[in-house]
Protein backbone atom coordinates (compact mmCIF):
# COMPACT_ATOMS: atom_id res chain seq x y z
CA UNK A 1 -131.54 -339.73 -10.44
CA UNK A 2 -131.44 -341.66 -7.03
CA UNK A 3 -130.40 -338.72 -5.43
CA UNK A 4 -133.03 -336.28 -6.95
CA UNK A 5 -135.23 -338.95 -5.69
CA UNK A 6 -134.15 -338.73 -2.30
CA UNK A 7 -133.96 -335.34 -1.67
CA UNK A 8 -137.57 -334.75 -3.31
CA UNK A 9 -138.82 -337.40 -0.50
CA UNK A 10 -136.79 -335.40 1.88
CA UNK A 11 -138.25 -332.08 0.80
CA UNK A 12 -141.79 -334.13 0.83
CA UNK A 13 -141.10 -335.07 4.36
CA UNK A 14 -140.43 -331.82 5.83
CA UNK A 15 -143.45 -330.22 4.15
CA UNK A 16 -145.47 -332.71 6.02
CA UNK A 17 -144.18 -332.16 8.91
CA UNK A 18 -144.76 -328.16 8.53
CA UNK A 19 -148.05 -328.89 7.23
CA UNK A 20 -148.82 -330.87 10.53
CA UNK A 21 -148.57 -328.04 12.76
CA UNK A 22 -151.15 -327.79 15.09
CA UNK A 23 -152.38 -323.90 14.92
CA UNK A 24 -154.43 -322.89 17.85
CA UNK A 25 -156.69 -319.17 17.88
CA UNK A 26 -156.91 -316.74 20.35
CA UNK A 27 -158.24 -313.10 20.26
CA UNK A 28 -159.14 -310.44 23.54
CA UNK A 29 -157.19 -307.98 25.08
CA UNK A 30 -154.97 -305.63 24.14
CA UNK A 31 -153.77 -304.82 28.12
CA UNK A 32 -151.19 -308.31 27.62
CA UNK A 33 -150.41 -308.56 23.88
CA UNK A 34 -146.91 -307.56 24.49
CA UNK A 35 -146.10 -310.50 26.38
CA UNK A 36 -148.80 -312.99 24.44
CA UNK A 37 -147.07 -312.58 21.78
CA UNK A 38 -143.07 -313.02 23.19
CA UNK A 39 -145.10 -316.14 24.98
CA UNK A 40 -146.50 -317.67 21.70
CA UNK A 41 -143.09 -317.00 19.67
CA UNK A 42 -140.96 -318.79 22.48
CA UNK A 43 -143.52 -321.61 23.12
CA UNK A 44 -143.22 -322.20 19.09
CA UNK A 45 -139.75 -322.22 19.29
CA UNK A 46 -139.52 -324.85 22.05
CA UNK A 47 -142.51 -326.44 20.48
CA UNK A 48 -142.32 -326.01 16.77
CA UNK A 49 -145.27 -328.21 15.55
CA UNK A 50 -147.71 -326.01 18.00
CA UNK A 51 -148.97 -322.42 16.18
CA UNK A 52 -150.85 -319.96 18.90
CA UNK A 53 -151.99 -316.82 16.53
CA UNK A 54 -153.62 -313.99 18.27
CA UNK A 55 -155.66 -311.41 17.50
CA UNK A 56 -155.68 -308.13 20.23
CA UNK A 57 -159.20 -306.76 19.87
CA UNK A 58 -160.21 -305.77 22.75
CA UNK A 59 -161.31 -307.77 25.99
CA UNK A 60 -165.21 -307.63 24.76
CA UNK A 61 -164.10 -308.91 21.45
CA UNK A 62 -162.31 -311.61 23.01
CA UNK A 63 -165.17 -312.72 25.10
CA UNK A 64 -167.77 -312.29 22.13
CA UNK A 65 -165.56 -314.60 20.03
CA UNK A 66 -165.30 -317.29 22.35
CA UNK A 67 -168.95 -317.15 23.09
CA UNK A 68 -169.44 -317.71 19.06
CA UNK A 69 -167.31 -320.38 19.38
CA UNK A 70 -165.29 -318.85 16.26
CA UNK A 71 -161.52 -319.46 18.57
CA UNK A 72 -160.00 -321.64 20.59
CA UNK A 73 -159.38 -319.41 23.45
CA UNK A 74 -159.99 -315.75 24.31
CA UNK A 75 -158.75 -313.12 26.41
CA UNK A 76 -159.99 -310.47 28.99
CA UNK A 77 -159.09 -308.36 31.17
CA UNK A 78 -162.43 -308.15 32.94
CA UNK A 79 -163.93 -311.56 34.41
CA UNK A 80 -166.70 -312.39 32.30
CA UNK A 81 -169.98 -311.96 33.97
CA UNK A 82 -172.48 -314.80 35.37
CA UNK A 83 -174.97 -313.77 32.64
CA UNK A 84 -171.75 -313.85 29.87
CA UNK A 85 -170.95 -317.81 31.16
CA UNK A 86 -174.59 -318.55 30.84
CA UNK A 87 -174.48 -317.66 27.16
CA UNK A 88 -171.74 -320.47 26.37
CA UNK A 89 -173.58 -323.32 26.51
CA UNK A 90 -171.25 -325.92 24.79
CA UNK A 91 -168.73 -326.20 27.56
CA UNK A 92 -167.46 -324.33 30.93
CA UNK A 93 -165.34 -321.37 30.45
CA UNK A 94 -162.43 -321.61 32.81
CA UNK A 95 -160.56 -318.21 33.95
CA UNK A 96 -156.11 -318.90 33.74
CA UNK A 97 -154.70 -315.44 35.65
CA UNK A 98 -151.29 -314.96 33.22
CA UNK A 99 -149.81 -311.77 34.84
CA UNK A 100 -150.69 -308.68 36.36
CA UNK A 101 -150.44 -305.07 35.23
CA UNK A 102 -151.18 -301.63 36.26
CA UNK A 103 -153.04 -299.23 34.32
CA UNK A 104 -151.71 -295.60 34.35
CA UNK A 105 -152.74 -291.95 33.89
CA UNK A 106 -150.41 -290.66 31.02
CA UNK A 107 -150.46 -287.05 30.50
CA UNK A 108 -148.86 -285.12 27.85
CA UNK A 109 -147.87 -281.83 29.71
CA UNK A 110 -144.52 -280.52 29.21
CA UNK A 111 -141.88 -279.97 32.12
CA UNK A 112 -144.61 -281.31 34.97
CA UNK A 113 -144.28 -284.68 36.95
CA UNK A 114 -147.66 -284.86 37.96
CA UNK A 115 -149.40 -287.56 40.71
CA UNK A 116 -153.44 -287.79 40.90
CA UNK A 117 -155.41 -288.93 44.00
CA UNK A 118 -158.62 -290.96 42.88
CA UNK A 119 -161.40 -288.21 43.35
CA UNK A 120 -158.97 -285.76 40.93
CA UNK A 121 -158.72 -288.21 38.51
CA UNK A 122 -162.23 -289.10 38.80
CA UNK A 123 -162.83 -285.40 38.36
CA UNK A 124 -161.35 -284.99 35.29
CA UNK A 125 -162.67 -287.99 33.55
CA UNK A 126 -166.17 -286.57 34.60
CA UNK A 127 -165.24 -282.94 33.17
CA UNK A 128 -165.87 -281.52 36.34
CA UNK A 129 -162.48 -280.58 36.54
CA UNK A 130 -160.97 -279.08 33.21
CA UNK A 131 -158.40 -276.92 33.63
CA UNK A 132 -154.62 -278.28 34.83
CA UNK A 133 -154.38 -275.48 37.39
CA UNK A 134 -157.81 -276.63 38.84
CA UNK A 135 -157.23 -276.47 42.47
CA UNK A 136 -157.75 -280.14 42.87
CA UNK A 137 -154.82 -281.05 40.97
CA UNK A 138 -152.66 -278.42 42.53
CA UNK A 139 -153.59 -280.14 45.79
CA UNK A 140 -152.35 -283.04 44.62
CA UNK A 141 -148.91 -281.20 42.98
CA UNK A 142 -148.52 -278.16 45.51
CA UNK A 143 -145.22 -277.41 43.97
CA UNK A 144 -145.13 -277.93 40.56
CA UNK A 145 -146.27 -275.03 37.68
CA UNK A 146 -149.13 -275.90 36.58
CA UNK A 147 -150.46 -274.29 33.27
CA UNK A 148 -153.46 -272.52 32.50
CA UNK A 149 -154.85 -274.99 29.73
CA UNK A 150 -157.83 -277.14 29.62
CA UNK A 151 -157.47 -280.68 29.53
CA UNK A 152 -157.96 -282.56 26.50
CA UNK A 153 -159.63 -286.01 27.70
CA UNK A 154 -158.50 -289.36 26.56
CA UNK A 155 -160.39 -292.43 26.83
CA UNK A 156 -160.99 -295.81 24.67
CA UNK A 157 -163.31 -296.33 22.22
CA UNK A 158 -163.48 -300.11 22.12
CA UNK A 159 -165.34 -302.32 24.59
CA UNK A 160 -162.33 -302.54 26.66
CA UNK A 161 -161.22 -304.64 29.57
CA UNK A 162 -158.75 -301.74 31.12
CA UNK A 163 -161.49 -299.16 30.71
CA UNK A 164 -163.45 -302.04 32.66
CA UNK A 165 -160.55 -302.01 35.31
CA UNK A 166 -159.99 -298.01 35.52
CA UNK A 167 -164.25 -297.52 35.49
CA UNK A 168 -164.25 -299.83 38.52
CA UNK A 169 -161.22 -297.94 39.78
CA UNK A 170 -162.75 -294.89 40.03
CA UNK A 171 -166.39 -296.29 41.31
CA UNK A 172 -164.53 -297.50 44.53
CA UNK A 173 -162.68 -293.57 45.23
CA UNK A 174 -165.83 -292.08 43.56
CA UNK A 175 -169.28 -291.74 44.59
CA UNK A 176 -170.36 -289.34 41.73
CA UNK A 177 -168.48 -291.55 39.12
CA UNK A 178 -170.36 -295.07 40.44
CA UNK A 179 -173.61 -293.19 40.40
CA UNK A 180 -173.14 -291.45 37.11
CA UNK A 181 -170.94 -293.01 35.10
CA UNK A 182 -170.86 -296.62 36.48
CA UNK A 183 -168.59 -299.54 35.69
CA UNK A 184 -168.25 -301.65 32.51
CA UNK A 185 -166.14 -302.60 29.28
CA UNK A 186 -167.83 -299.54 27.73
CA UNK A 187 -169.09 -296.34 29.70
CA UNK A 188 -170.39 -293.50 28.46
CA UNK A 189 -167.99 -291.17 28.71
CA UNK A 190 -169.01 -287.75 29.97
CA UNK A 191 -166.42 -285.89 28.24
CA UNK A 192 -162.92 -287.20 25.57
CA UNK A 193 -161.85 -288.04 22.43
CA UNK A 194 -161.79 -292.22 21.77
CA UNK A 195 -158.64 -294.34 20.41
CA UNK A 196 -158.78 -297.84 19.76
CA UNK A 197 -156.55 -300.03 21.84
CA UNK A 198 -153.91 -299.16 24.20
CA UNK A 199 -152.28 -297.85 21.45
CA UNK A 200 -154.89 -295.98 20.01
CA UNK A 201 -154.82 -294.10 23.36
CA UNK A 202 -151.54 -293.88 23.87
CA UNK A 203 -151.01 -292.30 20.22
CA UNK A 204 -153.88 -289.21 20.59
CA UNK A 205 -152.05 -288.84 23.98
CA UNK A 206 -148.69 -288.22 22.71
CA UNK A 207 -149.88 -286.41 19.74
CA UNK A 208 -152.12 -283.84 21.84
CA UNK A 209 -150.98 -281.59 24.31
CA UNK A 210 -152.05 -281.08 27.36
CA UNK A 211 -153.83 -284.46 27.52
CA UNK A 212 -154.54 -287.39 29.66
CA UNK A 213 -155.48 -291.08 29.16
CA UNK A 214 -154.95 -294.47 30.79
CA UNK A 215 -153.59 -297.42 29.77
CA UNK A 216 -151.40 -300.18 30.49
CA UNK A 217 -148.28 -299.58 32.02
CA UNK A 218 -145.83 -301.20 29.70
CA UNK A 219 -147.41 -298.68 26.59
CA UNK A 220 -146.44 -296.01 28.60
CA UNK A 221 -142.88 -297.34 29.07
CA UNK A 222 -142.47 -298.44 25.69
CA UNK A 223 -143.46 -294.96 24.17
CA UNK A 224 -141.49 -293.23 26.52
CA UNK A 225 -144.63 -291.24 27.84
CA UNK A 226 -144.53 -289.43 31.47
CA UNK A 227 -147.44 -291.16 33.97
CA UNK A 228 -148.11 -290.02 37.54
CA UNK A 229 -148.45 -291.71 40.78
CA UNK A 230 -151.56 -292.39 42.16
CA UNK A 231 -152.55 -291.86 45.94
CA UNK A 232 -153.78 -295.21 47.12
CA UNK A 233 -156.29 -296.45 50.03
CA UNK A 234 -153.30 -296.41 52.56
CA UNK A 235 -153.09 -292.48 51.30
CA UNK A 236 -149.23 -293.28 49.97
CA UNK A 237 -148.35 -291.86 46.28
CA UNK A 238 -146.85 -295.11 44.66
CA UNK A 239 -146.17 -295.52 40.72
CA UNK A 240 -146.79 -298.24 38.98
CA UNK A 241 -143.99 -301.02 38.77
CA UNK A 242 -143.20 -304.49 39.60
CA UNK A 243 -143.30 -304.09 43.62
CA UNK A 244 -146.45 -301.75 43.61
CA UNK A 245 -148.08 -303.97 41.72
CA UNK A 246 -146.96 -307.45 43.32
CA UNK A 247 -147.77 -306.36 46.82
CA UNK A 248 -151.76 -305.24 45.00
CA UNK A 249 -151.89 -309.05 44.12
CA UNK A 250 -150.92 -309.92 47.67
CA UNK A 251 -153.94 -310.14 49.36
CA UNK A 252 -156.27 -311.09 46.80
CA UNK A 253 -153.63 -314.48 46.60
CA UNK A 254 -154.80 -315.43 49.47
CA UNK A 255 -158.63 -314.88 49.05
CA UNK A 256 -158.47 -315.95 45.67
CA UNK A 257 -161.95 -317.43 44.56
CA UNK A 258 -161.96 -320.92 43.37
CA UNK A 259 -163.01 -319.61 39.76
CA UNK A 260 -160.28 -316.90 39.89
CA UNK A 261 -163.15 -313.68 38.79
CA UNK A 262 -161.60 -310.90 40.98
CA UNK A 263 -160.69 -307.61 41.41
CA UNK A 264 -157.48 -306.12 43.18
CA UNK A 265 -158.37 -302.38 42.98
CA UNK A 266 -157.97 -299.53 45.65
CA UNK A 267 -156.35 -302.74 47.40
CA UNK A 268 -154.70 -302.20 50.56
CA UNK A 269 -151.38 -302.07 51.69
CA UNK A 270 -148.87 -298.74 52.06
CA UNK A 271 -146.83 -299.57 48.75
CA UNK A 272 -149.87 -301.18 46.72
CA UNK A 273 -150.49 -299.60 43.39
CA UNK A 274 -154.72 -298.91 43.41
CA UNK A 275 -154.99 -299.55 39.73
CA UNK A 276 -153.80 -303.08 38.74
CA UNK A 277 -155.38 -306.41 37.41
CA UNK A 278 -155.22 -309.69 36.72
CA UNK A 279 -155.51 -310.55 32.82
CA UNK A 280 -157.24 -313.55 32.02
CA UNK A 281 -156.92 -316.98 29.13
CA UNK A 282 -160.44 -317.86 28.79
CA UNK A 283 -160.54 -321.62 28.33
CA UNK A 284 -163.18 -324.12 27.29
CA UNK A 285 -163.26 -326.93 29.72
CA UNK A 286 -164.09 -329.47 26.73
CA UNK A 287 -161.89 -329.79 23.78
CA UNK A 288 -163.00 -332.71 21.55
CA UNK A 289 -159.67 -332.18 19.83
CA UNK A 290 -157.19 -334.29 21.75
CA UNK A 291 -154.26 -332.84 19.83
CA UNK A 292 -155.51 -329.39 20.43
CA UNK A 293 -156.49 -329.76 23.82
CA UNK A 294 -153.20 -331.02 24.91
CA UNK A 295 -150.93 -328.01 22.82
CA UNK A 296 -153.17 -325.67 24.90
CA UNK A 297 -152.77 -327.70 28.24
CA UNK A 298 -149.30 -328.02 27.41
CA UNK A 299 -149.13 -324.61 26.94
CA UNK A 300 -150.77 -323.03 30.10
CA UNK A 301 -148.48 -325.23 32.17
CA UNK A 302 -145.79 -323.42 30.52
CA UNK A 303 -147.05 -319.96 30.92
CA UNK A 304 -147.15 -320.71 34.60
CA UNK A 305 -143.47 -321.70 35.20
CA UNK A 306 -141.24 -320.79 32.36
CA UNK A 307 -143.14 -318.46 31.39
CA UNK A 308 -143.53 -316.31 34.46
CA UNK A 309 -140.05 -314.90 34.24
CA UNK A 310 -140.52 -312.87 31.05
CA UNK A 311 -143.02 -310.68 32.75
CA UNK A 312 -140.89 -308.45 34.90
CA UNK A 313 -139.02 -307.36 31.76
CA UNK A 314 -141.96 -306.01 30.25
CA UNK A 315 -143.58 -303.86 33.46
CA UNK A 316 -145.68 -306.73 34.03
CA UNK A 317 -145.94 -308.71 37.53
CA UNK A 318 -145.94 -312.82 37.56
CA UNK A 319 -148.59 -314.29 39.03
CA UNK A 320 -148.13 -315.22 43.04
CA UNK A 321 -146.89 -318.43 43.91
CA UNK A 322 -150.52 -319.33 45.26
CA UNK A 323 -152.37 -318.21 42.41
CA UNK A 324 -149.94 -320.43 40.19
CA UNK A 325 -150.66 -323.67 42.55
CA UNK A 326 -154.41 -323.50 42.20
CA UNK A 327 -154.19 -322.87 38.32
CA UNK A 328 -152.17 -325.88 37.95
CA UNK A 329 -154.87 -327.78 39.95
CA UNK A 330 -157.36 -326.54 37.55
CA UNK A 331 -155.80 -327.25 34.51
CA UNK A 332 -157.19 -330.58 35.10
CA UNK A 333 -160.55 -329.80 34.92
CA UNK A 334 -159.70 -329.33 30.47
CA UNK A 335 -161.18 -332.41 29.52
């Protein structure tokens, strides 16, 4: 009896403990949920009695949640906008960088390595160009065989932080886009068929031939799909990958605004990739919940050193050195 006794206060005990986990919620973009969610698995391991759940739907979903205060953090991978900060009115929203990723044009057209310049690409996403032996993109791929079928058009259908990043992209190589077209989370889209998510993209493009869409590098990778290079500002074809990418973040490290809201596209430099970002924690600067606030503290300080090597390993690029010195400073501003 003794020892039933015991091991039902041991069994007691443990289920307290369990029960005392502290579970933190997080929602926004879909561009970093790979590595969120290796992050928040590996955090819980080292940290067992912290719980980060996460929900990818989209960086305007993120942002929308946070602002309705119905999560503890969200995620973007556009800066929210003055008039979006001035619609929290409970606390600050500070901007944590986590990594940096490219966004690339995935194609599904058999036997053809393809590469785009901005303007092409630009082109296509305005239908002015809809054929794959247009003469633009044979400028752009003098030797390879181009066929004779129109291009099926892939784009998001979700207010989305990488459409924000590849809208903006082709605003700064494209007049006619920035005057038509514009920049934002969601555009309307002069010609395409919508998926939801990276993957929703990714998916129509791999099931539809003779398409293109964009989305974040390590989808592309992980599906096995083809993507092209893209001609940057220095007019060098690079792909996307972890030195193309780190060398974009290069000189925005050392302009980087005190609030961290900026954008590294078309950024110069011969080997920079044109079409990369920053992704973004959004993080109130009040927590009344002590407990909480220091798992998410606790947290962010691990993102920025321990957790900084996983991103190579999935296409991703850790944050510069700089960057990560000022985010530490502002962790302290989480009060």
């Amino acid at each position: 009896m003794k020892k039933q006794i015991f091991l039902m206060t041991l069994l007691v005990s443990a289920g307290s403990i369990a029960g005392s986990a502290e579970t933190i919620n997080g929602a926004g973009a879909t561009f970093p949920e790979p590595i969120y969610q290796k992050w928040f698995q590996e955090f819980h391991k080292a940290h067992p009695d912290i719980q980060i759940n996460y929900q990818a739907i989209g960086s305007g979903g993120g942002i929308r949640q946070l602002t309705e205060g119905t999560v503890d953090f969200g995620a973007t991978d556009m800066p929210m906008t003055d008039d979006q900060l001035s619609k929290v009115t409970k606390y600050k929203v500070l901007h944590f960088p986590t990594v940096l990723g490219g966004i690339v044009p995935t194609y599904n057209v058999p036997g053809v390595a393809l590469n785009f310049s901005g303007p092409t690409l630009a082109g296509i996403y305005l239908g002015s160009i809809k054929k794959w032996n247009d003469p633009a993109i044979k400028k752009d791929n003098p030797s390879a065989n181009l066929p004779n079928e129109d291009i099926t058009v892939v784009h998001r259908s979700d207010g989305s932080g990488t459409s924000f990043v590849f809208s903006d992209y082709l605003a700064r190589v494209s007049p006619e886009w920035k005057s038509k077209v514009g920049v934002n989370a969601s555009v309307n889209w002069p010609v395409g068929l919508g998926g939801k998510g990276n993957e929703g993209v990714a998916g129509l493009v791999k099931q539809t031939p003779f398409s293109i869409g964009y989305v974040e590098l390590i989808y592309a990778v992980q599906n096995k799909m083809e993507y092209g290079g893209l001609k940057n500002a220095a007019g060098t074809v690079v792909k996307a990958d972890f030195n193309s990418i780190s060398e974009a973040a290069a000189a925005a490290a050392k302009d980087m605004p005190a609030d961290f809201r900026v954008s590294i596209n078309n950024a110069p430099g011969k080997n920079a990739y044109p079409l990369a970002s920053f992704t973004w924690l959004l993080i109130p600067d009040k927590i009344s919940d002590a407990t909480k606030k220091k798992s998410i503290t606790d947290f962010l300080q691990w993102m920025l050193t321990t957790g900084q090597a996983d991103a190579q390993g999935l296409s991703y690029a850790p944050l510069p050195k700089e960057v990560v010195a000022k985010e530490q400073k502002q962790l302290a501003l989480i009060k």
